[in-house]
Protein backbone atom coordinates (compact mmCIF):
# COMPACT_ATOMS: atom_id res chain seq x y z
CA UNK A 1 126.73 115.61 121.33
CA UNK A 2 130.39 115.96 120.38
CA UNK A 3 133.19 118.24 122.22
CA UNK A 4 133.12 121.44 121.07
CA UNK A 5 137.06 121.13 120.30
CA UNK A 6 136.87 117.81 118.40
CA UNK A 7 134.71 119.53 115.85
CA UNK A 8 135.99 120.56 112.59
CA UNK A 9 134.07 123.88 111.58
CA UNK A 10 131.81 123.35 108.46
CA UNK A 11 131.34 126.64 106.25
CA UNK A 12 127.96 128.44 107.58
CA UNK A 13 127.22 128.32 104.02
CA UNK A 14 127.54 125.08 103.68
CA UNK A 15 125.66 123.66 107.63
CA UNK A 16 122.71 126.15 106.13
CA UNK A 17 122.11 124.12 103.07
CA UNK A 18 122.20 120.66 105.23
CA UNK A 19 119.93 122.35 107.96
CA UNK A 20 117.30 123.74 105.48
CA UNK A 21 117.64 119.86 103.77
CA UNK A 22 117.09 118.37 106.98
CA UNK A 23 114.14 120.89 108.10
CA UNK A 24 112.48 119.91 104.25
CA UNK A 25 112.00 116.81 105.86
CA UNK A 26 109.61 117.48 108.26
CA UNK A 27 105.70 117.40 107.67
CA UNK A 28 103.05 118.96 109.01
CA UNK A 29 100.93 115.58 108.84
CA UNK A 30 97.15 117.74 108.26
CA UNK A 31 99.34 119.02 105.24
CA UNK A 32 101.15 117.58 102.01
CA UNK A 33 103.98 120.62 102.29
CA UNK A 34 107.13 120.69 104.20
CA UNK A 35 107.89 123.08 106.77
CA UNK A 36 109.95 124.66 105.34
CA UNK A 37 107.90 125.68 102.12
CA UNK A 38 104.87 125.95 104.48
CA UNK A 39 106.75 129.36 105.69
CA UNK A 40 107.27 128.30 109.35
CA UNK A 41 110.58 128.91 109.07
CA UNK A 42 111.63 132.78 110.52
CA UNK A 43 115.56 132.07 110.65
CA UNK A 44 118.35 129.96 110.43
CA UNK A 45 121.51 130.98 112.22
CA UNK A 46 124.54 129.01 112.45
CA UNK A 47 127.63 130.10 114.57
CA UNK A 48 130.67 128.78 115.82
CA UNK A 49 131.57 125.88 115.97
CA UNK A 50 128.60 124.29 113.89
CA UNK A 51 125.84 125.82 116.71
CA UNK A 52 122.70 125.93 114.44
CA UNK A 53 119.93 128.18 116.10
CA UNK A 54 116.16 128.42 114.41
CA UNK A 55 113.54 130.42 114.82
CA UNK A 56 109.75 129.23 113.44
CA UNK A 57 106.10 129.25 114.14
CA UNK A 58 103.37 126.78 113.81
CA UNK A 59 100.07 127.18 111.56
CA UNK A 60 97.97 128.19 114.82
CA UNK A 61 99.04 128.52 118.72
CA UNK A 62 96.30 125.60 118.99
CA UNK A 63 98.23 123.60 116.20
CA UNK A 64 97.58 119.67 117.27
CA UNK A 65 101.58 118.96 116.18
CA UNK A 66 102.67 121.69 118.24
CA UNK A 67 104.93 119.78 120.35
CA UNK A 68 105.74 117.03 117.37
CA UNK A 69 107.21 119.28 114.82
CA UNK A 70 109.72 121.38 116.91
CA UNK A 71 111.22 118.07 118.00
CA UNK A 72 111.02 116.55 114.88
CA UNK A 73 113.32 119.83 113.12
CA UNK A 74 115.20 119.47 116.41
CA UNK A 75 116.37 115.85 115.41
CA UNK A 76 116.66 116.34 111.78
CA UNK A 77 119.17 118.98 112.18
CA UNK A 78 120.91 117.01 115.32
CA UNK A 79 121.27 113.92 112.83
CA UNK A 80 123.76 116.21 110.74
CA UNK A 81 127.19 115.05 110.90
CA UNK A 82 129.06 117.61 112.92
CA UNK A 83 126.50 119.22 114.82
CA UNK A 84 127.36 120.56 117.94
CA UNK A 85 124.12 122.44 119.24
CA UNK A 86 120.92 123.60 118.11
CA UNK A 87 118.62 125.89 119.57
CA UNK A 88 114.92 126.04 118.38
CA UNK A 89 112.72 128.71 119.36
CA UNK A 90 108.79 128.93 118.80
CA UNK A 91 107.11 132.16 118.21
CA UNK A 92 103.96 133.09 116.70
CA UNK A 93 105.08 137.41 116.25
CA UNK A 94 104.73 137.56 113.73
CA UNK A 95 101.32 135.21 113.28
CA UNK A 96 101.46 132.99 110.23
CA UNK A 97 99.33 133.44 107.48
CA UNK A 98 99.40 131.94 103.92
CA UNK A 99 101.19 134.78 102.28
CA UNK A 100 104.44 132.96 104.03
CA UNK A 101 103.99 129.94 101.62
CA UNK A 102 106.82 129.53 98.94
CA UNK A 103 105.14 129.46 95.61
CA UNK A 104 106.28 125.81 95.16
CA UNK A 105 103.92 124.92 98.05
CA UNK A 106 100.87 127.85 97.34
CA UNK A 107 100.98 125.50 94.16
CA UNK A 108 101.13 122.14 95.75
CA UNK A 109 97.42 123.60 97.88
CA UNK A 110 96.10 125.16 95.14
CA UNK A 111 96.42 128.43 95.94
CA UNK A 112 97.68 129.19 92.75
């Protein structure tokens, strides 16, 4: 982790589009569909200076990759040149259901 006051600031913008890259990276391995697409996704919050905080849920509280994938979006993101922080928080309020699937992957399933 770098000091805080050796950190240039990257446009929120900018660290959003290089988080939600880095998150697309992530698998759950039952499924053939990012995380992202998958819906577990809830936020993406980035603050000064280049503090990312996220805020997901897994398919099921009894998901078998429930302590894999958090760390695995945790170190995606912290691989990002310029990071200074992130913050990942696990909820299942609202519960996930398929209806939080991007079309992309409702397509990928067969859903569509």
């Amino acid at each position: 982790m770098s000091e805080t006051n050796n950190l240039q600031e990257i446009p929120a913008q900018e660290l959003k589009e290089k988080v939600i890259t880095a998150i697309k990276q992530v698998y759950d391995p039952e499924i053939p569909v990012d995380v992202y697409e998958l819906g577990l996704i809830y936020e993406i919050s980035v603050y000064p200076v280049n503090n990312v905080f996220i805020l997901m849920t897994l398919t099921s509280p009894n998901c078998p990759s429930a302590e894999f994938i958090p760390s695995e979006i945790k170190d995606k993101i912290q691989q990002i040149q310029g990071i200074n922080h992130v913050e990942l928080e696990l909820t299942f309020d609202p519960p996930y259901s398929q209806d939080m699937m991007s079309e992309a992957a409702k397509l990928e399933l067969g859903f569509l």
